[in-house]
Protein backbone atom coordinates (compact mmCIF):
# COMPACT_ATOMS: atom_id res chain seq x y z
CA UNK A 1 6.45 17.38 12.47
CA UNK A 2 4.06 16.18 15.22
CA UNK A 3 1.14 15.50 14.64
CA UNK A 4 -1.52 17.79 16.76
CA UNK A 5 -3.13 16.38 19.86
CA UNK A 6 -6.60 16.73 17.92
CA UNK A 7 -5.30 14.67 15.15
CA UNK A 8 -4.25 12.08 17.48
CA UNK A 9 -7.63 11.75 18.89
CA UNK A 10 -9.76 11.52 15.31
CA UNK A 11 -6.92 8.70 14.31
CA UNK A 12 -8.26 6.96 17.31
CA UNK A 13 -11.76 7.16 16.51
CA UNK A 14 -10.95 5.49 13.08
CA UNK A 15 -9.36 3.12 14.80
CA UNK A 16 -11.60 1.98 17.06
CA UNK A 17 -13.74 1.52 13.92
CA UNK A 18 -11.46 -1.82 13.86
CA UNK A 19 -10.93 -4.14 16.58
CA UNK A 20 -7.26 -5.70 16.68
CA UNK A 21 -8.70 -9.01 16.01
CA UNK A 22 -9.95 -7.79 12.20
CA UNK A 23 -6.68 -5.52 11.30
CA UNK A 24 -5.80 -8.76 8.42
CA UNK A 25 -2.92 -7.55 5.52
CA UNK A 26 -0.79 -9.75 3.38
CA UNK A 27 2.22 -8.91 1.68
CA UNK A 28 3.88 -11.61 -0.93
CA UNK A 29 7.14 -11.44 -2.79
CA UNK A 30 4.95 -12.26 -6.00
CA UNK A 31 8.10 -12.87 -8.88
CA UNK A 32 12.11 -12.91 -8.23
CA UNK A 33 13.40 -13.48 -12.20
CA UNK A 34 13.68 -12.00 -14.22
CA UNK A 35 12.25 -9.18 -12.49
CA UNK A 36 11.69 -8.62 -8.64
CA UNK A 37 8.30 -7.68 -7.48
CA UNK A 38 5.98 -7.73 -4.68
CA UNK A 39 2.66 -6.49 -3.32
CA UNK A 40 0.72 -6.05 -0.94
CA UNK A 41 -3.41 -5.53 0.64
CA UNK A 42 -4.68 -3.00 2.94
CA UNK A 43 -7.13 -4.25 4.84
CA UNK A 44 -9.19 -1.74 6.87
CA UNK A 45 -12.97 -1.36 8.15
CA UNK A 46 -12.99 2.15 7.67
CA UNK A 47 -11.61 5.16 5.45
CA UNK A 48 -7.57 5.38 6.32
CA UNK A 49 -7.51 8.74 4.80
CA UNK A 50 -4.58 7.79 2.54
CA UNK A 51 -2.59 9.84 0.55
CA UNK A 52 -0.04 8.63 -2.10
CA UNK A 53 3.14 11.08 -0.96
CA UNK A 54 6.65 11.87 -3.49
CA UNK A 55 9.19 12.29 -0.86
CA UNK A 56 12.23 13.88 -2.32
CA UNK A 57 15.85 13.54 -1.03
CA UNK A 58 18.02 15.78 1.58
CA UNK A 59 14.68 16.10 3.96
CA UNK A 60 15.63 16.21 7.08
CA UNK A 61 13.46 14.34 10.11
CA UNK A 62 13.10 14.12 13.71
CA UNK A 63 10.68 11.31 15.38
CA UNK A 64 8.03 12.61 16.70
CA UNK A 65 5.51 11.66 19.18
CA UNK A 66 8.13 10.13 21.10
CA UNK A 67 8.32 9.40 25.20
CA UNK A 68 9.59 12.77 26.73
CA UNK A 69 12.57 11.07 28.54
CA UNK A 70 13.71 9.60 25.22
CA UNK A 71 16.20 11.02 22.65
CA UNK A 72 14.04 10.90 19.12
CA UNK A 73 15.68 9.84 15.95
CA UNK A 74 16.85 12.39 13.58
CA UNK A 75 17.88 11.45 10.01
CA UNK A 76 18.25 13.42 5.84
CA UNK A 77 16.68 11.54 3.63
CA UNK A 78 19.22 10.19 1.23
CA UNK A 79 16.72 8.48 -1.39
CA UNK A 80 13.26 9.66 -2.69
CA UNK A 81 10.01 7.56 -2.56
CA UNK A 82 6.84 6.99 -3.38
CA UNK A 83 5.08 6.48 -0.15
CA UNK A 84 1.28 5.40 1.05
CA UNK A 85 0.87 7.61 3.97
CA UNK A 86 -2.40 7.18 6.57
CA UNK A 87 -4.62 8.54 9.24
CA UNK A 88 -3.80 11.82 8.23
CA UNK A 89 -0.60 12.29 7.22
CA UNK A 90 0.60 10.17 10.95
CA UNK A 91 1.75 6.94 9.31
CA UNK A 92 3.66 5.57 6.05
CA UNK A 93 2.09 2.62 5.48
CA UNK A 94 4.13 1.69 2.92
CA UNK A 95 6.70 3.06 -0.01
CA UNK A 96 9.36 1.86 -2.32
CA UNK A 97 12.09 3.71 -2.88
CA UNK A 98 14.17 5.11 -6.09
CA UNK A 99 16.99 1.95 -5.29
CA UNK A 100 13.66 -0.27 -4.97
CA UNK A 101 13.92 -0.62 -1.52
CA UNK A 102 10.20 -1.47 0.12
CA UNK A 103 8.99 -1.09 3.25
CA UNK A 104 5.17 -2.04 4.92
CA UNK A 105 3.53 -2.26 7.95
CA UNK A 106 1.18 -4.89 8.90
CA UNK A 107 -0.36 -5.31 12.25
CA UNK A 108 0.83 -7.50 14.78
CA UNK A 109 -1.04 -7.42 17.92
CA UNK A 110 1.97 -9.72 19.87
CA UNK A 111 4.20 -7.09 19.42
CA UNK A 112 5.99 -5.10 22.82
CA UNK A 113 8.12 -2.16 21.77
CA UNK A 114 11.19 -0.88 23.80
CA UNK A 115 11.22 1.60 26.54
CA UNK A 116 14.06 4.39 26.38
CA UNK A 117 16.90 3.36 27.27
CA UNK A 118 19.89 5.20 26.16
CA UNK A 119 19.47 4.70 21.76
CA UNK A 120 17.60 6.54 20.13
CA UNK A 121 14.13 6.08 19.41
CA UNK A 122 11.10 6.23 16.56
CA UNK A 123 7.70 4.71 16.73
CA UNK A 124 6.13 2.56 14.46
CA UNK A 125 3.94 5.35 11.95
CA UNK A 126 7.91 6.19 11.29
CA UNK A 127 9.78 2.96 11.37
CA UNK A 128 9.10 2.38 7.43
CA UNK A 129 10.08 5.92 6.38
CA UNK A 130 13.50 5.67 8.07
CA UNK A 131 14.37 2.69 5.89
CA UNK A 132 13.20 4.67 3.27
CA UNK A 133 15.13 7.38 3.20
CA UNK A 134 18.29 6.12 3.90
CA UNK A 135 18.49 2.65 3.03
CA UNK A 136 19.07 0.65 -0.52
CA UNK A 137 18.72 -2.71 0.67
CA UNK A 138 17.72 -5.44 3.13
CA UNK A 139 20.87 -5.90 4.42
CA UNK A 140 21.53 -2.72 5.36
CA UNK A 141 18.24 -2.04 6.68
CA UNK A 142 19.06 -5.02 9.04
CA UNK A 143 21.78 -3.60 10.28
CA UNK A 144 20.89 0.27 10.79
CA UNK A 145 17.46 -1.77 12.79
CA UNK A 146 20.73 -2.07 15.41
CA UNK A 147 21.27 1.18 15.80
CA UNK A 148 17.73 1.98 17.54
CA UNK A 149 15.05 1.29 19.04
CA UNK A 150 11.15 1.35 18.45
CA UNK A 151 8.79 2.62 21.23
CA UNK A 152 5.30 2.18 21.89
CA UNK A 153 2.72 4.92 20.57
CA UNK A 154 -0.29 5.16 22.44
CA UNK A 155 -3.24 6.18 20.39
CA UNK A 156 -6.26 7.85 22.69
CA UNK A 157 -9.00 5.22 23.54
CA UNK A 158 -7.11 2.37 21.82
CA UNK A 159 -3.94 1.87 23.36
CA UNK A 160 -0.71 1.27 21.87
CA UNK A 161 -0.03 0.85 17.95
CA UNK A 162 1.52 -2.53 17.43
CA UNK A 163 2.99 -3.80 13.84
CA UNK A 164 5.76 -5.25 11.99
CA UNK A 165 7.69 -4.54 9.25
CA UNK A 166 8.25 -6.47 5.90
CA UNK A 167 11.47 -4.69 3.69
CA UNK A 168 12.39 -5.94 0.23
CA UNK A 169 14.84 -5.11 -2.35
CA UNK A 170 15.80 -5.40 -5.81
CA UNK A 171 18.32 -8.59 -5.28
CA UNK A 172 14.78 -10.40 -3.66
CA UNK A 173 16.03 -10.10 -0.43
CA UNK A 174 13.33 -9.86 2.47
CA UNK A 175 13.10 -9.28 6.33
CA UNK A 176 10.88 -9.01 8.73
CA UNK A 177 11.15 -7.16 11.70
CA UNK A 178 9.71 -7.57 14.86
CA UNK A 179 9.24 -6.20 18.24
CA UNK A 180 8.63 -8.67 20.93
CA UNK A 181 9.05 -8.89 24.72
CA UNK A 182 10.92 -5.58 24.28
CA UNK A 183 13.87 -6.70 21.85
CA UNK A 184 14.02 -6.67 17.81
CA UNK A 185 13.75 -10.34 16.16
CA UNK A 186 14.90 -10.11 12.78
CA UNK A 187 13.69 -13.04 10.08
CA UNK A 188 16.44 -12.71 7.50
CA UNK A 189 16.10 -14.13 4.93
CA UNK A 190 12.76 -15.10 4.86
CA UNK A 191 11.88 -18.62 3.81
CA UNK A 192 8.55 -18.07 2.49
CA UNK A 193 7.33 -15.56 -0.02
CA UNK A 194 4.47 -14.42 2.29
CA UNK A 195 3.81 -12.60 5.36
CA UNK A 196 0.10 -11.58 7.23
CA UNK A 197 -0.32 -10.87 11.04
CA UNK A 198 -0.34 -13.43 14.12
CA UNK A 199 1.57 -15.35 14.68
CA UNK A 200 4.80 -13.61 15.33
CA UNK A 201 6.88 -15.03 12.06
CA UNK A 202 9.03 -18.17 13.52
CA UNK A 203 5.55 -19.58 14.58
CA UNK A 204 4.05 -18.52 11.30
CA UNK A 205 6.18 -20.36 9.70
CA UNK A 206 5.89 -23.58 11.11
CA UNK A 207 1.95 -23.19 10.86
CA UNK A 208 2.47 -22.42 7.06
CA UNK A 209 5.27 -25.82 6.26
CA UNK A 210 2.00 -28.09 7.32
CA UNK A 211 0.06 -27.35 4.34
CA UNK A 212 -0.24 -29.33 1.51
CA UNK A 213 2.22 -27.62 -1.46
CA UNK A 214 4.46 -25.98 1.24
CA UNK A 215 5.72 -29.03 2.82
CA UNK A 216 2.80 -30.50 4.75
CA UNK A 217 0.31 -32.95 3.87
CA UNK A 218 -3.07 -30.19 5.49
CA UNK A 219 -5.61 -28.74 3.09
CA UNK A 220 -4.77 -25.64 1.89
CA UNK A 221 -7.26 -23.14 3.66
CA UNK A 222 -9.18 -20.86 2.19
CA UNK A 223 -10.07 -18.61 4.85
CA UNK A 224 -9.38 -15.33 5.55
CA UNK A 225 -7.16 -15.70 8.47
CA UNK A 226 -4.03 -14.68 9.12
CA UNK A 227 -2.53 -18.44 8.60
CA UNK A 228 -4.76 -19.20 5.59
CA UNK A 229 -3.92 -16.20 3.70
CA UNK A 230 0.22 -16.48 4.02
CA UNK A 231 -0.01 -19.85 2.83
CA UNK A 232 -2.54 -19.27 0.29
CA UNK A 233 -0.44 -16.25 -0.79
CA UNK A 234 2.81 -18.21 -0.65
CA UNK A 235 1.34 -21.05 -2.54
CA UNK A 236 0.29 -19.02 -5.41
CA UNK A 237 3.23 -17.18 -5.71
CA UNK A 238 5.60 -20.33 -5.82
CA UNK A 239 3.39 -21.53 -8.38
CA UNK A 240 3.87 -18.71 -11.15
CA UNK A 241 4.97 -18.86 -14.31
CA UNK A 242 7.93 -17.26 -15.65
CA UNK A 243 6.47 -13.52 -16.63
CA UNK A 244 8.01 -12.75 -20.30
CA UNK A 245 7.69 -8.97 -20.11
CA UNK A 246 7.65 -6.36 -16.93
CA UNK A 247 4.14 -5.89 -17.04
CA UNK A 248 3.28 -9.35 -17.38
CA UNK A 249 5.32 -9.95 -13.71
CA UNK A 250 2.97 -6.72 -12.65
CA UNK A 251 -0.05 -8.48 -13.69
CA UNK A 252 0.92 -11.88 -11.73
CA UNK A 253 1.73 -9.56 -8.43
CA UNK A 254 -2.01 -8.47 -8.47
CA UNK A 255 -3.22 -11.81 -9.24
CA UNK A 256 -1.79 -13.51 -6.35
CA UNK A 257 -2.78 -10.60 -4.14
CA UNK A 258 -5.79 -10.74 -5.27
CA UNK A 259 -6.30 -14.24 -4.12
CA UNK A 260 -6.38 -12.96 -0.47
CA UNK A 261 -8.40 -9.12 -0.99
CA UNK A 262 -11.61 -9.38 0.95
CA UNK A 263 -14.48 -7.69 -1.10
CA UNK A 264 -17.08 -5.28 0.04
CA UNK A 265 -19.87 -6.74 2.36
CA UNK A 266 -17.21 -8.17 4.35
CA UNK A 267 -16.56 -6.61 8.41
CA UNK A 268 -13.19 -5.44 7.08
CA UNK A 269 -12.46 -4.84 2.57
CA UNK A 270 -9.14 -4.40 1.02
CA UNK A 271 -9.18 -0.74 0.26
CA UNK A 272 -6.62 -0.95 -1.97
CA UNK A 273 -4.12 -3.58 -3.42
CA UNK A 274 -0.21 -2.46 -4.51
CA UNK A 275 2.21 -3.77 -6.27
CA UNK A 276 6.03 -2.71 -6.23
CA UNK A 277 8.66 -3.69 -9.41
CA UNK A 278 12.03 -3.41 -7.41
CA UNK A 279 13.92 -4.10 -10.63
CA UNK A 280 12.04 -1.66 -12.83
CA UNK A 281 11.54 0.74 -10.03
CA UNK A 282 7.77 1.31 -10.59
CA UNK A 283 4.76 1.52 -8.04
CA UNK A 284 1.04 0.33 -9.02
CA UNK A 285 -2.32 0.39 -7.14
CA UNK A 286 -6.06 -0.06 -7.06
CA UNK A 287 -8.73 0.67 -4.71
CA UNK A 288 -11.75 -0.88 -3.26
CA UNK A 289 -13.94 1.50 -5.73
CA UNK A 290 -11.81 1.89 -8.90
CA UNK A 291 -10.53 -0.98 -10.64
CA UNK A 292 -8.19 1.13 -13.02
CA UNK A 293 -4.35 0.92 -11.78
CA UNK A 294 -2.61 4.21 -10.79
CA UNK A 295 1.20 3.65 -11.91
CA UNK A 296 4.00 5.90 -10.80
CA UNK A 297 7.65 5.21 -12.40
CA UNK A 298 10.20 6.53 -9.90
CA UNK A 299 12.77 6.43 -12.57
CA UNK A 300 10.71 9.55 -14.06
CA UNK A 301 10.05 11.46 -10.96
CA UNK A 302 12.07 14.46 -10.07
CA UNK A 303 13.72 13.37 -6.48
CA UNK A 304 15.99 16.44 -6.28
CA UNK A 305 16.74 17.97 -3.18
CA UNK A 306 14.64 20.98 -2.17
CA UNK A 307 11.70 19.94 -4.01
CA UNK A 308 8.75 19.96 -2.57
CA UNK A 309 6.75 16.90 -1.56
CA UNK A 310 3.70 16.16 -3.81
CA UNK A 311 0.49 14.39 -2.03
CA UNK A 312 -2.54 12.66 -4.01
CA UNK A 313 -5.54 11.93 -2.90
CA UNK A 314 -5.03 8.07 -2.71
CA UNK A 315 -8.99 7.47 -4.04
CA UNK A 316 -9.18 10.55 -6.42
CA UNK A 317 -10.71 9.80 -10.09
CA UNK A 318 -7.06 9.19 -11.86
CA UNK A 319 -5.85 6.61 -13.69
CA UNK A 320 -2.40 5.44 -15.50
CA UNK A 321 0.83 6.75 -15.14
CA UNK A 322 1.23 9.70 -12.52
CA UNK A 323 4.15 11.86 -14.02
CA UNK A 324 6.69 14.09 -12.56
């Protein structure tokens, strides 16, 4: 469905709200044994409008917003997921899905989509939610990422949406994906357990090897840059114990994370914090105003096709498990 013009243009007053210079998320691949899981901040100046969305299977899509001269992806959705969805219903942020695939978006101002030129094509509030639906792993996500490509969408009185996209799985395996100068760069595997925003990742990660506990004899930073927080992120992570018990390797995701969440007062907050148990196939959060964690276990949501989709209000007053 596309998204009315209207829409479009109250999207870009939000994000105006934000210069591309203070658009800072981190996601970290917190614990791989016994269990696999990561997490992730959303960093924001303003209200996203998020909505926590239970996306069943055999939905079928078409990309919208698309160049008029282009040919827009079309795909069913063969796996359900719990999915962060923003601005209105325009972008999935972020999801896991029920074989504990994951898939998130964090800005990346260096990055230059394709134009139309023969494959079909998506745009990035989309890019995510393909993965999602039809993918179980990295691997294959890397290779379907072949198959097409990912245009620009321009957003009134901003200018053109520009991020890249982190996918894990349940083995531990992680990719990023990026757009630049017009062609997809795929990091796979990825040597580090962290990724923020600029630098594209092969710079990142020769920026993040000079710091002292990743390889590099530098102070570790405590900033809130880009830079700073991979490596603090990475750094932490590395440094876990072994979690005896699935919630204990829950607890240690938001720990780390928490180690780069900017708290209110600050130009740009975390608005909310996730964390995703590939293995156990469960999906936690909490917001910049609620402390409690919201916990959905995809193993006991009803994914069947012809349901219909279920949408919370991302920062209603609920707490615990969210059942079928």
């Amino acid at each position: 469905m596309r998204p009315a013009p209207l829409t479009l243009v109250f999207v870009s007053v939000l994000i105006v709200l934000c210069p591309a210079a203070c658009l800072p998320c981190t996601d970290v691949l917190a614990t791989r044994e016994p269990w696999v899981v990561s997490a992730r901040t959303m960093d924001w100046r303003a209200s996203m409008l998020s909505r926590v969305v239970i996306r069943p299977r055999g939905i079928e899509r078409r990309a919208s917003d698309c160049p008029p001269d282009s040919e827009p992806l079309q795909w069913t959705a063969r796996y359900g997921s719990v999915t962060v969805r923003s601005f209105i219903d325009v972008s999935t942020s972020e999801g896991l899905n029920e074989r504990g695939l994951s898939a998130a978006l964090l800005w990346l101002s260096d990055s230059r989509y394709a134009q139309p030129a023969g494959k079909p094509v998506v745009t990035p509030m989309q890019w995510g939610q393909f993965f999602l639906d039809t993918c179980a792993t990295v691997d294959e996500a890397v290779e379907k990422a072949k198959e097409f490509d990912v245009v620009p969408l321009q957003i009134p009185l901003w200018g053109s949406i520009t991020d890249h996209l982190v996918l894990r799985d349940a083995t531990g395996d992680s990719a990023v994906l990026e757009w630049l100068d017009r062609r997809l760069v795929v990091h796979h595997p990825l040597p580090i357990p962290a990724v923020a925003n600029e630098p594209p990742c092969a710079e990142m990660l020769t920026r993040v090897a000079a710091f002292d506990g990743l390889g590099g004899a530098e102070p570790m930073p405590y900033d809130f840059s880009s830079v700073a927080r991979c490596a603090r992120a990475s750094l932490w992570a590395q440094r876990l114990p072994r979690p005896q018990r699935p919630t204990q390797a829950v607890a240690y995701a938001f720990d780390v994370i928490q180690t780069v969440c900017r708290p209110p007062g600050d130009r740009v907050v975390t608005l909310w914090a996730s964390v995703r148990d590939h293995t156990n196939l469960t999906f936690h959060y909490r917001t910049l105003n609620d402390p409690q964690v919201v916990s959905f276990d995809l193993k006991a949501l009803d994914f069947s096709p012809g349901r219909p989709e279920t949408v919370l209000d991302m920062h209603a007053d609920q707490t615990g498990d969210i059942g079928p």
